[in-house]
C-alpha atoms as a PDB file:
ATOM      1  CA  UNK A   1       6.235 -27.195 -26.045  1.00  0.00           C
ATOM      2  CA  UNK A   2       5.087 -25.229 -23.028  1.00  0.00           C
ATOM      3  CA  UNK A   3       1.236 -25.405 -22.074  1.00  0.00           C
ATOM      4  CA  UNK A   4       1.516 -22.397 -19.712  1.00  0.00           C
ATOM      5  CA  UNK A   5       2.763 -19.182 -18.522  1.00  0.00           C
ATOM      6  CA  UNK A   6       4.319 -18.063 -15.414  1.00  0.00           C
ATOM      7  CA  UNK A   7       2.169 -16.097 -13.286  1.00  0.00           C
ATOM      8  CA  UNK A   8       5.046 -13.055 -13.419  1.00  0.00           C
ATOM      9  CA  UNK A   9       4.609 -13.481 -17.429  1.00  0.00           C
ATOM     10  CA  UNK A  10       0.736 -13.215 -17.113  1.00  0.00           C
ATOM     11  CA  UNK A  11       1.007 -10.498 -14.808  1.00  0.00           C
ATOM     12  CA  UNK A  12       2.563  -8.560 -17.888  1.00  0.00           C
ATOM     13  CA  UNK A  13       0.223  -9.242 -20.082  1.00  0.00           C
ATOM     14  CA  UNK A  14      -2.468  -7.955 -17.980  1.00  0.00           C
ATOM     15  CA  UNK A  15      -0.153  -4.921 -17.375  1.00  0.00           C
ATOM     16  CA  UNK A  16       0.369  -4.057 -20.881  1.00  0.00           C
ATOM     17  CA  UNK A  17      -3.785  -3.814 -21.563  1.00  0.00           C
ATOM     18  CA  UNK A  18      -4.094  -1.451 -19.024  1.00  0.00           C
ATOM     19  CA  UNK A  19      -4.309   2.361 -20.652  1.00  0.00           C
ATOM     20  CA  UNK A  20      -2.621   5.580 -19.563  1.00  0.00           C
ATOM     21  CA  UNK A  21      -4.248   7.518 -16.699  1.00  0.00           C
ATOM     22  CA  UNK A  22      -6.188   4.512 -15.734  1.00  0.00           C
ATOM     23  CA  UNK A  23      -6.821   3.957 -11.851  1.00  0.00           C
ATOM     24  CA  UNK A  24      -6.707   0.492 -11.085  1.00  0.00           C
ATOM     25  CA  UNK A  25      -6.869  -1.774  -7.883  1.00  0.00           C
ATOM     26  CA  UNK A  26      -5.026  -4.666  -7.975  1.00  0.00           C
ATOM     27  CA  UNK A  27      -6.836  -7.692  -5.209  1.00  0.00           C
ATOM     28  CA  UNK A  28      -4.996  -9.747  -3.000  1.00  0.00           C
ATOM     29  CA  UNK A  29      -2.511 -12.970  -4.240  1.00  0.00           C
ATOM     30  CA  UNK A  30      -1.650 -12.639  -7.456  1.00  0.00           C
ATOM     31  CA  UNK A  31      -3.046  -9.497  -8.601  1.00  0.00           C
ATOM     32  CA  UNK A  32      -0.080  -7.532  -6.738  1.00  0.00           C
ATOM     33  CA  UNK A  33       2.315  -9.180  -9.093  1.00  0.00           C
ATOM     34  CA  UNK A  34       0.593  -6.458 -11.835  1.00  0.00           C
ATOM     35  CA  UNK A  35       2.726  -3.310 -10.052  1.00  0.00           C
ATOM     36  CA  UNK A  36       6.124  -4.935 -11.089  1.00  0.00           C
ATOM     37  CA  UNK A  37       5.662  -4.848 -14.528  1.00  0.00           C
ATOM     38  CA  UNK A  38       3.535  -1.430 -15.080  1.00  0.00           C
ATOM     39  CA  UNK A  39       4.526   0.304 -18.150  1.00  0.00           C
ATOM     40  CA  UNK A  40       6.899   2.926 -17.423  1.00  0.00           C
ATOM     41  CA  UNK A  41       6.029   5.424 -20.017  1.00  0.00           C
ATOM     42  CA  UNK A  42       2.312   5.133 -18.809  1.00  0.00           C
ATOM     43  CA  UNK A  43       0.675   7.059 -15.824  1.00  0.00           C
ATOM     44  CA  UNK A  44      -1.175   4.085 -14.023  1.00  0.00           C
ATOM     45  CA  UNK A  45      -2.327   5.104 -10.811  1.00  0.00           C
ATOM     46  CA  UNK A  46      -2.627   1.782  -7.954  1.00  0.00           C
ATOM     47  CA  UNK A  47      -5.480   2.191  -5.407  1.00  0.00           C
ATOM     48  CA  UNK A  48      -5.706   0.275  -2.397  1.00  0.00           C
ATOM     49  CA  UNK A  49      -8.928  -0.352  -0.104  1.00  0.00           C
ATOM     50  CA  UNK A  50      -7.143   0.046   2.948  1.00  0.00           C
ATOM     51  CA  UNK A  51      -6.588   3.944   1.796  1.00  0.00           C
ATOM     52  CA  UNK A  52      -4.094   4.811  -0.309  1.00  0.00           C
ATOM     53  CA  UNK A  53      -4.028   6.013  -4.464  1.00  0.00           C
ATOM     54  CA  UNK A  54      -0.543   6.398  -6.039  1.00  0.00           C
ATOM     55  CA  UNK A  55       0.617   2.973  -4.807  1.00  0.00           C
ATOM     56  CA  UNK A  56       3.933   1.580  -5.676  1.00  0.00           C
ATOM     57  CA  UNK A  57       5.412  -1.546  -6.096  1.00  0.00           C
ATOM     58  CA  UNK A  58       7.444  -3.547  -3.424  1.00  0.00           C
ATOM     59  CA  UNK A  59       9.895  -1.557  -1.623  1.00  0.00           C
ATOM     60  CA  UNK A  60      13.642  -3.161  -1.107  1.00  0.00           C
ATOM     61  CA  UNK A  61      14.460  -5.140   1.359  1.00  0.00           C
ATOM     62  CA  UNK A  62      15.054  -3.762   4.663  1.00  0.00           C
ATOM     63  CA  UNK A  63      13.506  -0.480   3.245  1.00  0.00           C
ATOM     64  CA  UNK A  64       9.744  -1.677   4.301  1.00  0.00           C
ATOM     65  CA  UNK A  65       7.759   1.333   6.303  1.00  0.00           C
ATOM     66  CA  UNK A  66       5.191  -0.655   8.448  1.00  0.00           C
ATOM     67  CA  UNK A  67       2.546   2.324   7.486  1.00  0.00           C
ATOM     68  CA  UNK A  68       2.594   1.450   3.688  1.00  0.00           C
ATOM     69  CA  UNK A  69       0.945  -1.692   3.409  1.00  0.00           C
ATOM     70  CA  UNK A  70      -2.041  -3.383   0.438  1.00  0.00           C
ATOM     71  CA  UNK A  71      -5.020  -4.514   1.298  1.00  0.00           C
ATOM     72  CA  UNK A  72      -2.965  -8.171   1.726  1.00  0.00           C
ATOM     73  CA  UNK A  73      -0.555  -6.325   4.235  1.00  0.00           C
ATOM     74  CA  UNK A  74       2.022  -6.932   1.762  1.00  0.00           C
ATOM     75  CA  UNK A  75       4.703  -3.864   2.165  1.00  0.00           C
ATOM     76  CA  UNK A  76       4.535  -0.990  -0.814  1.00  0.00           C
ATOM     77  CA  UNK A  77       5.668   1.955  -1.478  1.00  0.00           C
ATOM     78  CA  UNK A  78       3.874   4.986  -2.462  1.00  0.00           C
ATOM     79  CA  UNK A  79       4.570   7.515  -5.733  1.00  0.00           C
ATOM     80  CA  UNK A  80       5.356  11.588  -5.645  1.00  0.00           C
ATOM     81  CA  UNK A  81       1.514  12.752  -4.929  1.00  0.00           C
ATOM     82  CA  UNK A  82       0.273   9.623  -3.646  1.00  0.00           C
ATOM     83  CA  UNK A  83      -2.771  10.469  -1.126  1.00  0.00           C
ATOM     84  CA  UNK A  84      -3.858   8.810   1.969  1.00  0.00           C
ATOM     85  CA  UNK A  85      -7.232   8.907   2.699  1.00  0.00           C
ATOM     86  CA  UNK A  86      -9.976   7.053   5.252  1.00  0.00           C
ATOM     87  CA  UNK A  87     -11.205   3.682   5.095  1.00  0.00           C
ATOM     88  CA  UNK A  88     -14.718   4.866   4.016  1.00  0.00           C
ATOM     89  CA  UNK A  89     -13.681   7.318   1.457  1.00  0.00           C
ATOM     90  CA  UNK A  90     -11.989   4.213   0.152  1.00  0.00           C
ATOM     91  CA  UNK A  91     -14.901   2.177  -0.319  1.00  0.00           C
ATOM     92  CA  UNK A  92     -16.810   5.359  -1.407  1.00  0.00           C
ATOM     93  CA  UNK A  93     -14.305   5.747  -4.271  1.00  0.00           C
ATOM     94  CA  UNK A  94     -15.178   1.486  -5.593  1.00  0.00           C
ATOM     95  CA  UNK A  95     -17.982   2.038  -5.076  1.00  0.00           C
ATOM     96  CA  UNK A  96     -19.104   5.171  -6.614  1.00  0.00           C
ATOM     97  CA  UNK A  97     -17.408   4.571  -9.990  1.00  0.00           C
ATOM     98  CA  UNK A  98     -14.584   5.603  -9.805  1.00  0.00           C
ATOM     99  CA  UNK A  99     -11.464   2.556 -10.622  1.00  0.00           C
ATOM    100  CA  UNK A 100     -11.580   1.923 -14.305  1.00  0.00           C
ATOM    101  CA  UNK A 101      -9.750  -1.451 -13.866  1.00  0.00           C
ATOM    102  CA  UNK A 102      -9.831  -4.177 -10.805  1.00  0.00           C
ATOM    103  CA  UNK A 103      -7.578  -7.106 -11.060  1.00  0.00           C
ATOM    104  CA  UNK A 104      -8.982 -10.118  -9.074  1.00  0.00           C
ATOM    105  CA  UNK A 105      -8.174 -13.716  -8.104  1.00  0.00           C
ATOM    106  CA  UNK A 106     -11.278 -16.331  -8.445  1.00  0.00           C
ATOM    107  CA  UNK A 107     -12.096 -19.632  -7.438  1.00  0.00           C
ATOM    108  CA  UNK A 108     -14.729 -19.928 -10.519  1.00  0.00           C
ATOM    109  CA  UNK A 109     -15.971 -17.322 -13.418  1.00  0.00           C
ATOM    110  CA  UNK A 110     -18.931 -18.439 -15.324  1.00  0.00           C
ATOM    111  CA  UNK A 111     -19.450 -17.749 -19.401  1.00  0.00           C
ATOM    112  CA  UNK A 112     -21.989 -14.937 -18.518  1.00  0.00           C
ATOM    113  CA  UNK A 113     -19.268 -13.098 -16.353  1.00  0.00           C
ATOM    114  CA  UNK A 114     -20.303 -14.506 -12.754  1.00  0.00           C
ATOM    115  CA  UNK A 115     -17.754 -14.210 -10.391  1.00  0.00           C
ATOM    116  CA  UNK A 116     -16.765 -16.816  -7.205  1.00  0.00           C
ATOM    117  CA  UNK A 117     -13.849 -15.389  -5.733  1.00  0.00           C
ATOM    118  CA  UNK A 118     -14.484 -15.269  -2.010  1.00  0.00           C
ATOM    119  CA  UNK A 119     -15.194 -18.627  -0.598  1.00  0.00           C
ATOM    120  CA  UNK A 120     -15.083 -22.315  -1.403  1.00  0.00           C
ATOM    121  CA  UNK A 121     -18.049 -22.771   1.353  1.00  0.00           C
ATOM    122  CA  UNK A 122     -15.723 -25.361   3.466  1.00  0.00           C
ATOM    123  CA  UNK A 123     -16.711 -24.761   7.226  1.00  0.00           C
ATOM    124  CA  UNK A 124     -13.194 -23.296   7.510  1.00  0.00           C
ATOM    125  CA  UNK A 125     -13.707 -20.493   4.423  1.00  0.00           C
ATOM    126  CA  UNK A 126     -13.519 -17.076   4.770  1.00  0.00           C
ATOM    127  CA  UNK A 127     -16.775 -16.025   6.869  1.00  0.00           C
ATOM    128  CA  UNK A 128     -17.686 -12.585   5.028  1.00  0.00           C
ATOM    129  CA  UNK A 129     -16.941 -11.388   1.386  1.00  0.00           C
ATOM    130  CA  UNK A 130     -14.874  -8.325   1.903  1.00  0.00           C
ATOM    131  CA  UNK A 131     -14.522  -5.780  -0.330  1.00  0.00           C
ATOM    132  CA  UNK A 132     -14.430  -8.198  -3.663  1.00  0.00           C
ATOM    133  CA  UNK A 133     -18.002  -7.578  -3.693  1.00  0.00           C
ATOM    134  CA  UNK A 134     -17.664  -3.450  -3.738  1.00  0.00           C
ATOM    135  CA  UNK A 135     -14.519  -4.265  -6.397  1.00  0.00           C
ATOM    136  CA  UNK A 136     -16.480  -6.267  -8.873  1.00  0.00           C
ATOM    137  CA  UNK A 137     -19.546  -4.143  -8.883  1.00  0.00           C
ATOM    138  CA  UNK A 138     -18.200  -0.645  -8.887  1.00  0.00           C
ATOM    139  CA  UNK A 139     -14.988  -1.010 -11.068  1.00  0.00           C
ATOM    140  CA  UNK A 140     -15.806  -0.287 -14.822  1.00  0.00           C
ATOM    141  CA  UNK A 141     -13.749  -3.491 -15.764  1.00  0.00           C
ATOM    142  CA  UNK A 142     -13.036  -6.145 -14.117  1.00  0.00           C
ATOM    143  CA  UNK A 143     -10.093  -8.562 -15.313  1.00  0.00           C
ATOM    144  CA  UNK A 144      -9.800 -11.834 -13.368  1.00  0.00           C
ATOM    145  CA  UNK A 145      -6.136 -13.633 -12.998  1.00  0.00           C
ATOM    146  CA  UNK A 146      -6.351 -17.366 -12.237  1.00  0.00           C
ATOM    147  CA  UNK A 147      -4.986 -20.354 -13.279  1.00  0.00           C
ATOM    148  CA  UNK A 148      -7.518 -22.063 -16.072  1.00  0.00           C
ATOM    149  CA  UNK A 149      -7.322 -25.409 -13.449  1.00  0.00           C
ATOM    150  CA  UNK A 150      -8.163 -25.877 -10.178  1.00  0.00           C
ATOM    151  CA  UNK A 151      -6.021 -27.896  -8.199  1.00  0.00           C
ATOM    152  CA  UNK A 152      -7.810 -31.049  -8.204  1.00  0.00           C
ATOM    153  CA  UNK A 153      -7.809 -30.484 -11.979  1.00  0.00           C
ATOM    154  CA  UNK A 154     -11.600 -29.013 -12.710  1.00  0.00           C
ATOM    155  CA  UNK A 155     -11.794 -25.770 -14.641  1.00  0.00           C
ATOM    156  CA  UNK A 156     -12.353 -22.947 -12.986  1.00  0.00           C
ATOM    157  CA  UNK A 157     -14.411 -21.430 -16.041  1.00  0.00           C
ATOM    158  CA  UNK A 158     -17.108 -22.975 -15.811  1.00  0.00           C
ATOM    159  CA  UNK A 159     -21.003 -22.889 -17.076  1.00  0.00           C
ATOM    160  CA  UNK A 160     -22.308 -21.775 -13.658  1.00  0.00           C
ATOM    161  CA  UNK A 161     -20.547 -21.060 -11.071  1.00  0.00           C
ATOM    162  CA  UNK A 162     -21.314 -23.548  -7.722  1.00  0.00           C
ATOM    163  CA  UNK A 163     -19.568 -21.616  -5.240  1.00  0.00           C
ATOM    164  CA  UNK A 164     -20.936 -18.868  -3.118  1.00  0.00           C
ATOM    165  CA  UNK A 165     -20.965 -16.015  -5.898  1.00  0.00           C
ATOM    166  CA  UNK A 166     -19.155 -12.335  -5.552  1.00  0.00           C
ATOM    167  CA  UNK A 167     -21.111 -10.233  -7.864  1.00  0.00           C
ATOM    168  CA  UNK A 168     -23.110 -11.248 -11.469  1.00  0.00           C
ATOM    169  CA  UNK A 169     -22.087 -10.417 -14.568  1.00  0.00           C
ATOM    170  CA  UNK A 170     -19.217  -8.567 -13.970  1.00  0.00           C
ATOM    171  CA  UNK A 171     -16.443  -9.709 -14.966  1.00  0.00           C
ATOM    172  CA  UNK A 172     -14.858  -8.291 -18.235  1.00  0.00           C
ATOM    173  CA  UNK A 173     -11.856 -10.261 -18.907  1.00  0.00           C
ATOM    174  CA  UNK A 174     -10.432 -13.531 -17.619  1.00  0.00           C
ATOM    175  CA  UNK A 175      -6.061 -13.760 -17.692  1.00  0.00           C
ATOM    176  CA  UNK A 176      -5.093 -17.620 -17.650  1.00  0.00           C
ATOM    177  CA  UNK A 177      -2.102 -19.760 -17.704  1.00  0.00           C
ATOM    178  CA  UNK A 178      -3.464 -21.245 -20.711  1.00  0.00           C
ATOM    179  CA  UNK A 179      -5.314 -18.343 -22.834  1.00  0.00           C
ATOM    180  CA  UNK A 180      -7.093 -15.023 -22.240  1.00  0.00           C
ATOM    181  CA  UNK A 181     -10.656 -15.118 -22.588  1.00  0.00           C
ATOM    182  CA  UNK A 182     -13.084 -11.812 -23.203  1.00  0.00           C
ATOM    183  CA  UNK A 183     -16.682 -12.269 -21.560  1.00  0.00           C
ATOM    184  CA  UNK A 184     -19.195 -11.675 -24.517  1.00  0.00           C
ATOM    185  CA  UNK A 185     -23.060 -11.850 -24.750  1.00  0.00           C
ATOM    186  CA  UNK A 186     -22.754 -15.118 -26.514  1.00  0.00           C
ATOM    187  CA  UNK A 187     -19.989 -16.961 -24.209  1.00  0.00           C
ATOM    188  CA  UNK A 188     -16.870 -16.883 -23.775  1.00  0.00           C
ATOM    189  CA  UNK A 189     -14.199 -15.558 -26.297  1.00  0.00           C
ATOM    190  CA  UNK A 190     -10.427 -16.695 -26.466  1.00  0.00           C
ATOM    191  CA  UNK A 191      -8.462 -14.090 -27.617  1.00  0.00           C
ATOM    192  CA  UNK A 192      -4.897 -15.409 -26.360  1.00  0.00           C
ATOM    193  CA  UNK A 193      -3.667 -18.198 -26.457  1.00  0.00           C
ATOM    194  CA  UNK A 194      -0.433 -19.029 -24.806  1.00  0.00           C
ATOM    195  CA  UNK A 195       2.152 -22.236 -25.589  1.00  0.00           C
ATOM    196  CA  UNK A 196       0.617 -24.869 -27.717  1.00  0.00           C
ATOM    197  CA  UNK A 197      -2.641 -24.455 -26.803  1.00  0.00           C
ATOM    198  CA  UNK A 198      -5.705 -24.783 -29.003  1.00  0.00           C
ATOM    199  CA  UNK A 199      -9.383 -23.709 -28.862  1.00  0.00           C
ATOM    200  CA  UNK A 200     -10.535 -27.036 -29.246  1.00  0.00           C
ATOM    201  CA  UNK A 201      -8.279 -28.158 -26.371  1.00  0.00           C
ATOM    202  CA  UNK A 202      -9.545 -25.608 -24.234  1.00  0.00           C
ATOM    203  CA  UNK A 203     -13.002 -26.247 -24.660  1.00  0.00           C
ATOM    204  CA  UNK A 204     -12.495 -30.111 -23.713  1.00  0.00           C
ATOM    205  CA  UNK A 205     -10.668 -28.827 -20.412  1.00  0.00           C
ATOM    206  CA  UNK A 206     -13.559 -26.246 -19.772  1.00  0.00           C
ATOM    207  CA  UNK A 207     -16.345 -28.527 -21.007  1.00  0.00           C
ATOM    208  CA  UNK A 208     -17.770 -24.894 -22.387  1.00  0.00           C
ATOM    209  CA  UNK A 209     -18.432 -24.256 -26.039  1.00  0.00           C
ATOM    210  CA  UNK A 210     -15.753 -21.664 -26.612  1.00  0.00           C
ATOM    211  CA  UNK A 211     -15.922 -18.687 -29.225  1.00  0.00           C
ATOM    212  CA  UNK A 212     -12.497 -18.857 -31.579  1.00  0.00           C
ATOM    213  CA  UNK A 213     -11.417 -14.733 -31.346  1.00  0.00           C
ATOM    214  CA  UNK A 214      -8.280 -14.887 -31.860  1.00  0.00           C
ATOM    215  CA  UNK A 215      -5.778 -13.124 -34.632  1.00  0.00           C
ATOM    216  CA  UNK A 216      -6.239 -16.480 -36.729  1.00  0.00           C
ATOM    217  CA  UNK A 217      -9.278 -17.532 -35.801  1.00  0.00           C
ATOM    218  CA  UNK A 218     -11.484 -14.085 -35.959  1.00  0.00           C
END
């Protein structure tokens, strides 16, 4: 049996838990995979830090417009209404409030909702944070999409996180290959779990003492 999910397949999953009229940002890699599989009988409005709310998915190819870009200069497309606004008024809208979901990549999530999603610290990393910082704070939930392993094999859930850190305790909701995990005052909570994986199995990967929420196990 399978041990994981596609990253198009978890992209649906996180797609189907977000509500109608929610505002949500979707972060750069494989966040932007969300906008393909959007409910269509929901109204989900995409922002984008670079200035844009009412963001579509990919356009065709060879129908790109070089002025409708992500914040990972990835080509979009925008909805009927969408708005274009300055860079500022951008970061005025994560930050004051105002995006009831952010979808983000990370290098390491601790069980207390600690998010590393900006830099490794290699000399070569990324010199500044960006606006994952103004994403994780100001968005009322944050769901992170990662693969449960790191490429050398190490978990990226972890008990602390040893990388330079985003923002604390913010994180709402991790999406893995493996399971889905909620972020609870007592640890961390599996509430999906995908192929044959187990809770038990999961907590020897993690090397975290894991909570058993799921439909079974609650």
């Amino acid at each position: 049996m399978t041990t994981r999910i596609s990253r198009s397949e978890l992209a649906a999953h996180i797609a189907a838990a977000i509500g109608e009229g929610e505002i949500v940002n979707l972060g750069i890699g494989a966040p932007t995979l969300v906008a393909d599989h959007l409910p269509a009988d929901r109204e989900i409005i995409l922002h984008t830090e670079n200035g844009m709310l009412g963001m579509g998915g990919r356009p065709p190819a060879g129908q790109e417009d070089p002025d409708l870009i992500n914040a990972g200069k990835e080509p979009v497309t925008a909805k009927p209404g969408a708005a274009y606004f300055h860079h500022a008024d951008s970061f005025a809208m994560m930050r004051g409030g105002h995006l009831d979901v952010c979808v983000l990549g990370a290098f390491q999530v601790s069980e207390h909702g600690d998010l590393a999603n900006w830099s490794t610290g290699e000399p070569d990393a990324i010199p500044a944070v960006g606006g994952a910082m103004d994403l994780a704070l100001g968005a009322k939930r944050v769901f992170v999409m990662t693969d449960l392993l790191a490429r050398d094999g190490s978990s990226k859930l972890v008990s602390q996180c040893t990388y330079p850190v985003t923002a604390l305790n913010c994180v709402s909701r991790v999406y893995t290959d493996r399971a889905v995990f909620d972020v609870t005052g007592d640890g961390l909570a599996v509430i999906t779990l995908f192929g044959d994986n187990t809770v038990a199995e999961l907590s020897d990967l993690t090397g975290l003492t894991l909570i058993d929420a799921t439909e079974s196990g609650a």
